[in-house]
C-alpha atoms as a PDB file:
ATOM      1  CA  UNK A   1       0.000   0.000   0.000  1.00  0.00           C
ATOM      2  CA  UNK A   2       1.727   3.740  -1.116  1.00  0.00           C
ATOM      3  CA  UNK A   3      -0.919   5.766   1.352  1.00  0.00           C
ATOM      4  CA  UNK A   4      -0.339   5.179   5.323  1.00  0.00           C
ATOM      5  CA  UNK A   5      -3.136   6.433   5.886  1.00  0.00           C
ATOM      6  CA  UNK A   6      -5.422   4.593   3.935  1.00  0.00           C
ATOM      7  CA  UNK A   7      -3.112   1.596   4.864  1.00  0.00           C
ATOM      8  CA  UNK A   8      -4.099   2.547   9.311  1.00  0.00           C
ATOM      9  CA  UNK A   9      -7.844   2.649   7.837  1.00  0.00           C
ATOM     10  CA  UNK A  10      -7.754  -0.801   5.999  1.00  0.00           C
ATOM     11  CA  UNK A  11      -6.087  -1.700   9.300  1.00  0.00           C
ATOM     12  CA  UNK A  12      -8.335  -0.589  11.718  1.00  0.00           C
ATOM     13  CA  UNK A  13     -11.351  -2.257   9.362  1.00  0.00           C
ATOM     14  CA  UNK A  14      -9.400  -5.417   9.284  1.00  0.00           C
ATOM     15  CA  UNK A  15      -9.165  -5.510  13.513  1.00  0.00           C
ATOM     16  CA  UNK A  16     -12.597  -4.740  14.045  1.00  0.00           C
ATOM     17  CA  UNK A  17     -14.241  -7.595  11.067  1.00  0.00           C
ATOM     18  CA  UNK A  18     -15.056 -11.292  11.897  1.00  0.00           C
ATOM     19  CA  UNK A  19     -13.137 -12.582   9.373  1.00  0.00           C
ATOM     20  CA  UNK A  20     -10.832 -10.455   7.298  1.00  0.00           C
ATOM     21  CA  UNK A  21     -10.140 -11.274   3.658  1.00  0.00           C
ATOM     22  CA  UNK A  22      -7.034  -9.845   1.621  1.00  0.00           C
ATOM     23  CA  UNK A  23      -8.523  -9.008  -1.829  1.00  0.00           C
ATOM     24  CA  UNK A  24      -5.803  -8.184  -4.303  1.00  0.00           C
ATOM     25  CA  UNK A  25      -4.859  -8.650  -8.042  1.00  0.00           C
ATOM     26  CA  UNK A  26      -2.310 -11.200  -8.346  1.00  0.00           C
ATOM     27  CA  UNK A  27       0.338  -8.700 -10.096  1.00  0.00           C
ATOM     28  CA  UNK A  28       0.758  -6.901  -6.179  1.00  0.00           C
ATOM     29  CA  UNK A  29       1.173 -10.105  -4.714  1.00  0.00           C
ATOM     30  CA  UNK A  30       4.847 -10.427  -3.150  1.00  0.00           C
ATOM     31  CA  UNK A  31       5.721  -6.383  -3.772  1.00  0.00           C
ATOM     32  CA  UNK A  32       6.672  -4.521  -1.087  1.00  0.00           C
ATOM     33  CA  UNK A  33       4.870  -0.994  -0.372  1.00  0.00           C
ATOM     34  CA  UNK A  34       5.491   2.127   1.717  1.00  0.00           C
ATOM     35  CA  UNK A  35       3.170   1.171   4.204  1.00  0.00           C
ATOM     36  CA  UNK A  36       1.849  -2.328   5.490  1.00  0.00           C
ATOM     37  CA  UNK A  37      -1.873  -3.421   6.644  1.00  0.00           C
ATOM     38  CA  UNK A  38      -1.491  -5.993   9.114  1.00  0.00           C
ATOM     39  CA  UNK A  39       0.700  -8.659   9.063  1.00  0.00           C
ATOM     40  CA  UNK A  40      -0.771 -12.104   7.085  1.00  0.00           C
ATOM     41  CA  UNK A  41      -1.933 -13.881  10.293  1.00  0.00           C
ATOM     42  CA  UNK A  42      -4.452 -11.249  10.450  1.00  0.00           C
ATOM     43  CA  UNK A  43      -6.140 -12.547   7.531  1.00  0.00           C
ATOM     44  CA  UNK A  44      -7.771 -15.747   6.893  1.00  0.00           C
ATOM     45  CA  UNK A  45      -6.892 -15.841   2.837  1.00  0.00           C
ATOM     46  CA  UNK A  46      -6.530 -14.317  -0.293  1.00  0.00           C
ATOM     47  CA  UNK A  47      -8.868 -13.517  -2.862  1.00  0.00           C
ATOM     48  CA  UNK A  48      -7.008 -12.824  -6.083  1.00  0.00           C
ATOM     49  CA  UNK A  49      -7.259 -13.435  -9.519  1.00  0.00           C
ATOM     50  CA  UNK A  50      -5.884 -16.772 -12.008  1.00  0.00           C
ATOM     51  CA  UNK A  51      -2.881 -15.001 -12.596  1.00  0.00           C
ATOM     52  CA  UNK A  52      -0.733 -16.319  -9.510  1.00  0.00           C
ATOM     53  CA  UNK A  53       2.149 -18.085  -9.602  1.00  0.00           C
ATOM     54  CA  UNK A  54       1.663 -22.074  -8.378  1.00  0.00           C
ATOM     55  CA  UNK A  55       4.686 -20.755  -5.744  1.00  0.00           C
ATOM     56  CA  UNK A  56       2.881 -17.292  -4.360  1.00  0.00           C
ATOM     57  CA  UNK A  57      -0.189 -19.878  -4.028  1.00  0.00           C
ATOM     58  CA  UNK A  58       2.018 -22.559  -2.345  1.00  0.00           C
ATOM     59  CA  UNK A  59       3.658 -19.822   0.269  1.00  0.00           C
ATOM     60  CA  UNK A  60       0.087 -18.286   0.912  1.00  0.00           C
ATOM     61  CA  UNK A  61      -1.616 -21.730   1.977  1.00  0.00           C
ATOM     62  CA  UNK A  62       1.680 -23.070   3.753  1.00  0.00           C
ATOM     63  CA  UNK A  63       1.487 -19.285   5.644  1.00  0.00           C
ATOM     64  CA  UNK A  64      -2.217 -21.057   6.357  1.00  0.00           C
ATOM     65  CA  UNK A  65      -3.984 -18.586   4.084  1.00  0.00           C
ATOM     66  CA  UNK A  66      -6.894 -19.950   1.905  1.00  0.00           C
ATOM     67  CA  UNK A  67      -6.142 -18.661  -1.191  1.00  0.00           C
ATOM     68  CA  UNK A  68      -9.445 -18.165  -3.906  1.00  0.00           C
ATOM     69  CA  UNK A  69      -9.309 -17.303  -7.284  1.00  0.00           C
ATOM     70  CA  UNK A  70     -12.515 -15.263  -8.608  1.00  0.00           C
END
């Protein structure tokens, strides 16, 4: 994420849901940003797009992520 403060308000939302989701397009998968959300155990998966690479998707699930491709 390139705004922190966007990034504190995706963070606060992300503390206060039942279940948080991490919905991103598969090209910002892996690339390191300015400013960080929460770190992965916060989430319980990914929801990203056919484009990810079979080793992204095998270090998401081994992280325990459920990764789903819409």
């Amino acid at each position: 994420m390139h705004d922190e403060r966007e990034a504190r308000v995706n963070q606060l939302l992300a503390e206060r849901a039942t279940e948080a989701w991490i919905v991103a397009d598969s090209s910002k998968l892996g690339v390191r940003t300015l400013a960080s959300v929460a770190p992965l155990e916060a989430f319980r998966g990914v929801i990203t797009d056919a484009g990810i690479a079979d080793e992204m998707r095998d270090a998401l699930e081994s992280a325990g992520l459920e990764v789903r491709i819409a």
